[in-house]
Protein backbone atom coordinates (compact mmCIF):
# COMPACT_ATOMS: atom_id res chain seq x y z
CA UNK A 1 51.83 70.32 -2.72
CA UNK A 2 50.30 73.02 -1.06
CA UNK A 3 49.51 71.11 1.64
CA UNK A 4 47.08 72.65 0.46
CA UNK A 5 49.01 71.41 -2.97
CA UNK A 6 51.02 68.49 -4.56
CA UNK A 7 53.23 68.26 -7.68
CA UNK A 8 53.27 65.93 -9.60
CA UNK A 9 54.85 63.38 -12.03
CA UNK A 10 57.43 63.22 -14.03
CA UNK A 11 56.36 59.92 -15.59
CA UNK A 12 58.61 56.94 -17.74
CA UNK A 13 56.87 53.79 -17.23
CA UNK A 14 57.32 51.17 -14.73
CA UNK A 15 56.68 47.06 -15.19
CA UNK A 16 52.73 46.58 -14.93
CA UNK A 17 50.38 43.35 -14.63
CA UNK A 18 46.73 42.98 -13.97
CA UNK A 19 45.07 43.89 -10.67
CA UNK A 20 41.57 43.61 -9.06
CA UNK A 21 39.95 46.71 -10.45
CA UNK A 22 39.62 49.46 -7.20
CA UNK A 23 39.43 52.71 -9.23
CA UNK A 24 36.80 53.94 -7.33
CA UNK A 25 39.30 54.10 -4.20
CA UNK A 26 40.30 57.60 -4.82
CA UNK A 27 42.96 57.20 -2.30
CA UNK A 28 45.11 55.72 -4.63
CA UNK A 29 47.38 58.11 -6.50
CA UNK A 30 47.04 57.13 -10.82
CA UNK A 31 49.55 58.26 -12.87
CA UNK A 32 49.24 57.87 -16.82
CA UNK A 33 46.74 55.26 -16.15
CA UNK A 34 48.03 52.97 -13.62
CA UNK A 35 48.49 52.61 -9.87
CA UNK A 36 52.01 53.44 -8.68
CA UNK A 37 54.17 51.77 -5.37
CA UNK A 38 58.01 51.07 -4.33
CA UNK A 39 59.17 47.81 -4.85
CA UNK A 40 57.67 45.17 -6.72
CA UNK A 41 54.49 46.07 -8.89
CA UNK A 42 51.97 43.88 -7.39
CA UNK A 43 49.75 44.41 -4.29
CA UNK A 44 50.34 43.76 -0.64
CA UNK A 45 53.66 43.69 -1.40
CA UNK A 46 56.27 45.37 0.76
CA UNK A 47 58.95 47.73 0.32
CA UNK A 48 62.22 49.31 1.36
CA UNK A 49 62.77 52.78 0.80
CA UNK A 50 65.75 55.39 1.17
CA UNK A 51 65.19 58.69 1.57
CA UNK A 52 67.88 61.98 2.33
CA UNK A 53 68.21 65.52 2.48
CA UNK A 54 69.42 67.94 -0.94
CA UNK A 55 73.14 69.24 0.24
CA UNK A 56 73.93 70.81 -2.97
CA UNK A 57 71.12 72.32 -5.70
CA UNK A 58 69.30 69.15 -8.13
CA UNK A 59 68.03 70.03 -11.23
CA UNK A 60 65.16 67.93 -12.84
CA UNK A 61 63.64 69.94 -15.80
CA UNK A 62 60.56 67.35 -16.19
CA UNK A 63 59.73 68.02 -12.53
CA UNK A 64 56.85 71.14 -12.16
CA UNK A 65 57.42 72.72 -8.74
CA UNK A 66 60.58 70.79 -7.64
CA UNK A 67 62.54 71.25 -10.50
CA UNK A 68 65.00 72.81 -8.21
CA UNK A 69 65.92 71.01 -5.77
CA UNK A 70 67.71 72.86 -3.12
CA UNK A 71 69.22 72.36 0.73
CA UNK A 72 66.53 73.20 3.61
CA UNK A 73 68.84 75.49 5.77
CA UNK A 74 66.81 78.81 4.01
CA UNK A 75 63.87 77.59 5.09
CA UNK A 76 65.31 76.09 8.80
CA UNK A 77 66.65 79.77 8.95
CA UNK A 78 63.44 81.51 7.99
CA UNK A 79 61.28 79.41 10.45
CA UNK A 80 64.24 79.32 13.13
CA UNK A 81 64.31 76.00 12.91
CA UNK A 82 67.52 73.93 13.95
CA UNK A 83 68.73 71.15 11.22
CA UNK A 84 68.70 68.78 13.40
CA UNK A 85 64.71 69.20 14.84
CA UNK A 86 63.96 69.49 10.67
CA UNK A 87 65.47 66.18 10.23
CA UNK A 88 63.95 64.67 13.38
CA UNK A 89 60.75 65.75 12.33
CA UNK A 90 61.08 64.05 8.87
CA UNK A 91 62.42 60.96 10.86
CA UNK A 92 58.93 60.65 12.97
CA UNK A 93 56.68 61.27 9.50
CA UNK A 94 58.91 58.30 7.81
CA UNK A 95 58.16 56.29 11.02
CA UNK A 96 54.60 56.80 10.88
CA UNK A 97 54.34 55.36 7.84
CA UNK A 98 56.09 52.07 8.63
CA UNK A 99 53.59 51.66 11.52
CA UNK A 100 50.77 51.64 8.76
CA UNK A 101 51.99 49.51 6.23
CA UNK A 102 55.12 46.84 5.28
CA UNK A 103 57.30 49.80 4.05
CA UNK A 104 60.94 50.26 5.78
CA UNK A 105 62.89 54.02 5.50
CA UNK A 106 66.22 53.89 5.67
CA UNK A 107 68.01 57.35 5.66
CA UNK A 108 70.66 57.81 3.57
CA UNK A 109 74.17 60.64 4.03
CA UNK A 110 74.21 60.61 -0.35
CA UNK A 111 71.43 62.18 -1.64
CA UNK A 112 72.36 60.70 -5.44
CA UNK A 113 71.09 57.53 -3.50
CA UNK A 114 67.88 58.48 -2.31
CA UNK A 115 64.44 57.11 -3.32
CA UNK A 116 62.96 60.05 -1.71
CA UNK A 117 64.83 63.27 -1.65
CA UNK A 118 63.54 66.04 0.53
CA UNK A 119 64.69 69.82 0.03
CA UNK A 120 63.21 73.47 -0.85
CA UNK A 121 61.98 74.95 -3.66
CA UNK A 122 63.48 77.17 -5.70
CA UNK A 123 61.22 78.77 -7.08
CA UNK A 124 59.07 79.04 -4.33
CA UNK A 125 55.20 78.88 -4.57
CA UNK A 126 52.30 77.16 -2.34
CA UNK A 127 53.42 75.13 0.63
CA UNK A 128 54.84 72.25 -0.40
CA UNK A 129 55.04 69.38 -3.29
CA UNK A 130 55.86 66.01 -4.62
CA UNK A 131 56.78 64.86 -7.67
CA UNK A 132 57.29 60.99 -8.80
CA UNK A 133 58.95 59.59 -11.68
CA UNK A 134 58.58 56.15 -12.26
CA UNK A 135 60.84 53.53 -13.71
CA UNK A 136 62.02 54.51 -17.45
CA UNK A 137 60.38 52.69 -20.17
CA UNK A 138 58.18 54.30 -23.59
CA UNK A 139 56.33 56.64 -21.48
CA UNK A 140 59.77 58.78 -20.65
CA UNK A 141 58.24 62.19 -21.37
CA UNK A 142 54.85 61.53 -19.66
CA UNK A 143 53.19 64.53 -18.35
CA UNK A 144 53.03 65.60 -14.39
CA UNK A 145 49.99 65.60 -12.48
CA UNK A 146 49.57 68.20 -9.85
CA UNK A 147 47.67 67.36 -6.69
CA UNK A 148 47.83 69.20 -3.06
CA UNK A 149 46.63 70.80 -0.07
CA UNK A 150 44.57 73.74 -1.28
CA UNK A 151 43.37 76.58 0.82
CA UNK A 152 39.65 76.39 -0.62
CA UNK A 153 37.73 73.33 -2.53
CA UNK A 154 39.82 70.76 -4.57
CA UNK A 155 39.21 71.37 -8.28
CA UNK A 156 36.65 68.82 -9.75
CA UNK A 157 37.65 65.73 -11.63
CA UNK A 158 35.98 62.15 -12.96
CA UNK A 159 37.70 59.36 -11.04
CA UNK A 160 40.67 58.06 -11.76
CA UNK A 161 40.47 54.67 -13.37
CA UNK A 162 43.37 52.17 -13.40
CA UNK A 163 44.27 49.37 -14.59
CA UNK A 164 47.72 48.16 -13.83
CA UNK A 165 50.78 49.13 -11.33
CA UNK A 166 53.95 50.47 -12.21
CA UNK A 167 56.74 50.85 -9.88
CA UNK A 168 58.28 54.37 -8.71
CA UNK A 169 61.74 55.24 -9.35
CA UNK A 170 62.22 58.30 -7.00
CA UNK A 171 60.09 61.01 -5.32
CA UNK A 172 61.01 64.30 -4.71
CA UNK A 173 59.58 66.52 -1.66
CA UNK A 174 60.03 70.29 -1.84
CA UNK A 175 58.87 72.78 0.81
CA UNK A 176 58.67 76.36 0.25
CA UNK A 177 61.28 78.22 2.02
CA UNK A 178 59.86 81.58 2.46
CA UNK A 179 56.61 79.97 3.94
CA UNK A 180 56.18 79.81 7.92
CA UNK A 181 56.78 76.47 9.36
CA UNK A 182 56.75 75.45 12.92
CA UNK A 183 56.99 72.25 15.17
CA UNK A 184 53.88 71.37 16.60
CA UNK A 185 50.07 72.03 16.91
CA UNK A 186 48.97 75.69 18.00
CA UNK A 187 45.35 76.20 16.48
CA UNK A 188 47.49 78.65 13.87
CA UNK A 189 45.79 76.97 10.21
CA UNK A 190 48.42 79.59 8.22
CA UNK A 191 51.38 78.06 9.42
CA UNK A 192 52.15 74.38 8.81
CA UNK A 193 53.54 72.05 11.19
CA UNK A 194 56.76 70.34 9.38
CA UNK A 195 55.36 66.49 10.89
CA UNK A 196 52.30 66.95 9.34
CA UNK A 197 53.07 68.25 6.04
CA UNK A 198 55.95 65.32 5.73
CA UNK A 199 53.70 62.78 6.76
CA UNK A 200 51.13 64.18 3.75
CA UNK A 201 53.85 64.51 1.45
CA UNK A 202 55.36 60.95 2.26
CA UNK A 203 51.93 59.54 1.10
CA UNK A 204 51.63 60.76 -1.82
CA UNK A 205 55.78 59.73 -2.43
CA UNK A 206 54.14 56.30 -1.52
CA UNK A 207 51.47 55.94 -3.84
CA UNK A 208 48.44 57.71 -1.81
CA UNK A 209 46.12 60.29 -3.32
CA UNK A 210 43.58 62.79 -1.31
CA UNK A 211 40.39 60.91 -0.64
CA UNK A 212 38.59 64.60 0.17
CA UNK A 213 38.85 67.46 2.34
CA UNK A 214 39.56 66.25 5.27
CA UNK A 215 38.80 63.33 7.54
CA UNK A 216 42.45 61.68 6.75
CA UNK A 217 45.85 62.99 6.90
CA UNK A 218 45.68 62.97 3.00
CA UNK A 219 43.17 65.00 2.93
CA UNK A 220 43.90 68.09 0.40
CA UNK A 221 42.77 70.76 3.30
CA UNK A 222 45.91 71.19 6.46
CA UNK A 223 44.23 70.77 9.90
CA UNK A 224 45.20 70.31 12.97
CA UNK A 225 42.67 67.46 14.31
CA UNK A 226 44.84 64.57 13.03
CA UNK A 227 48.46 63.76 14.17
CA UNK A 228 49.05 61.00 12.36
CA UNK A 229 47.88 58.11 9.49
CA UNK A 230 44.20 57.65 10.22
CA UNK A 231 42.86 54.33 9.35
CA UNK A 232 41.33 54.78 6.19
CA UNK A 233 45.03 56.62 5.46
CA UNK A 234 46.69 52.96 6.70
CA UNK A 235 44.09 50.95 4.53
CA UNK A 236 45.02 52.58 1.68
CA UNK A 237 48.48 52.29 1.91
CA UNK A 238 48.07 48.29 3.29
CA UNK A 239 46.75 47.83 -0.15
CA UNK A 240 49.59 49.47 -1.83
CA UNK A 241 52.44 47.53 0.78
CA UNK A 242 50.39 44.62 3.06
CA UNK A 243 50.35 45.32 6.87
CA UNK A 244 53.31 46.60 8.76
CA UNK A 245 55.65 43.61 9.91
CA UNK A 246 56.31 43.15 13.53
């Protein structure tokens, strides 16, 4: 999504039971109706989750902005980035996230296996995206749902209302290759640190949604005041996963 904007959903529908009605929590992503986790489709329950890197070019036609799918060493070379600082980067935003909530990354060497696959666009546009499609069923051909870190104000919507939880297949992350990237905080807003936008991006590939502007690390506008899951970011995905285990 840019971080300042996030792709959306391929949709095909997932298993779904009742749940305590939180709609108004717009931290929760809602796609085609219902809330949307790893793992079993009921709350507080906890996940394991592979993720990897594109080596070769994926295609996914029902995806909006990663429908190409391709390796990151374009971008690594446009930002001077080494592959193995990109990766380590990725590694910390995946760790973050498993301090927040029950959820458990596991890299994997074959991308065919990965829950979450991470490459660059290609065709490049914003900053960077997700997209999730969730477990096949009638709702195959579902249409995506953009969301993302946006330069200016978030276009307006009416809440999201819910009323079940289906369970995601696979996300895809896409970063835009001819943006600027760079590793760490410098007070420069126009180019994004890789650790933060991950970490954004891995929420929304976990279920979260931008509660606002800013305030939280899903937040739909990039700053530089939060390094990490805040804990209104950790409540949300607690609800989604139950507390981290020790």
């Amino acid at each position: 999504m840019m971080l300042r904007s996030f792709a959306g959903a391929a949709i095909v529908l997932a298993a779904t039971m009742s749940v305590p009605c939180v709609a108004s929590d717009q931290r929760l992503l809602v796609l085609e109706g219902a809330w949307v986790k790893w793992g079993a489709p009921k709350w507080s329950a906890g996940a394991t989750v592979t993720y990897g890197f594109a080596t070769t070019d994926v295609k996914s036609p029902t995806a909006r902005n990663c429908a190409t799918l391709r390796p990151l060493d374009g971008l690594e070379k446009q930002a001077g980035l080494a592959d193995n600082r990109v990766r380590a980067e990725a590694a910390a935003a995946f760790a973050a996230w498993s301090k927040a909530a029950n959820l458990t990354f596991i890299e994997t060497p074959n991308a065919a296996q990965a829950d979450i696959l991470i490459g660059a666009q290609g065709n490049p546009k914003g900053r960077a995206f997700t997209n999730i499609e969730l477990d096949s069923g009638p709702l195959a051909s579902a249409p995506a749902t953009e969301r993302g870190l946006v330069a200016g104000a978030e276009p307006t919507e009416p809440p999201a209302k819910a009323h079940s939880v289906r369970t995601i297949r696979q996300a895809l992350i896409c970063l835009n290759p001819r943006a600027k990237w760079k590793i760490g905080f410098d007070g420069d807003l126009d180019v994004y640190d890789l650790r933060y936008t991950f970490m954004h991006e891995i929420g929304h590939a976990i279920g979260l949604d931008h509660p606002g502007a800013a305030g939280a690390l899903m937040g739909f506008r990039y700053d530089e005041k939060l390094k990490g899951p805040t804990l209104s970011d950790g409540d949300a995905a607690r609800k989604l996963y139950g507390p981290h285990a020790e």
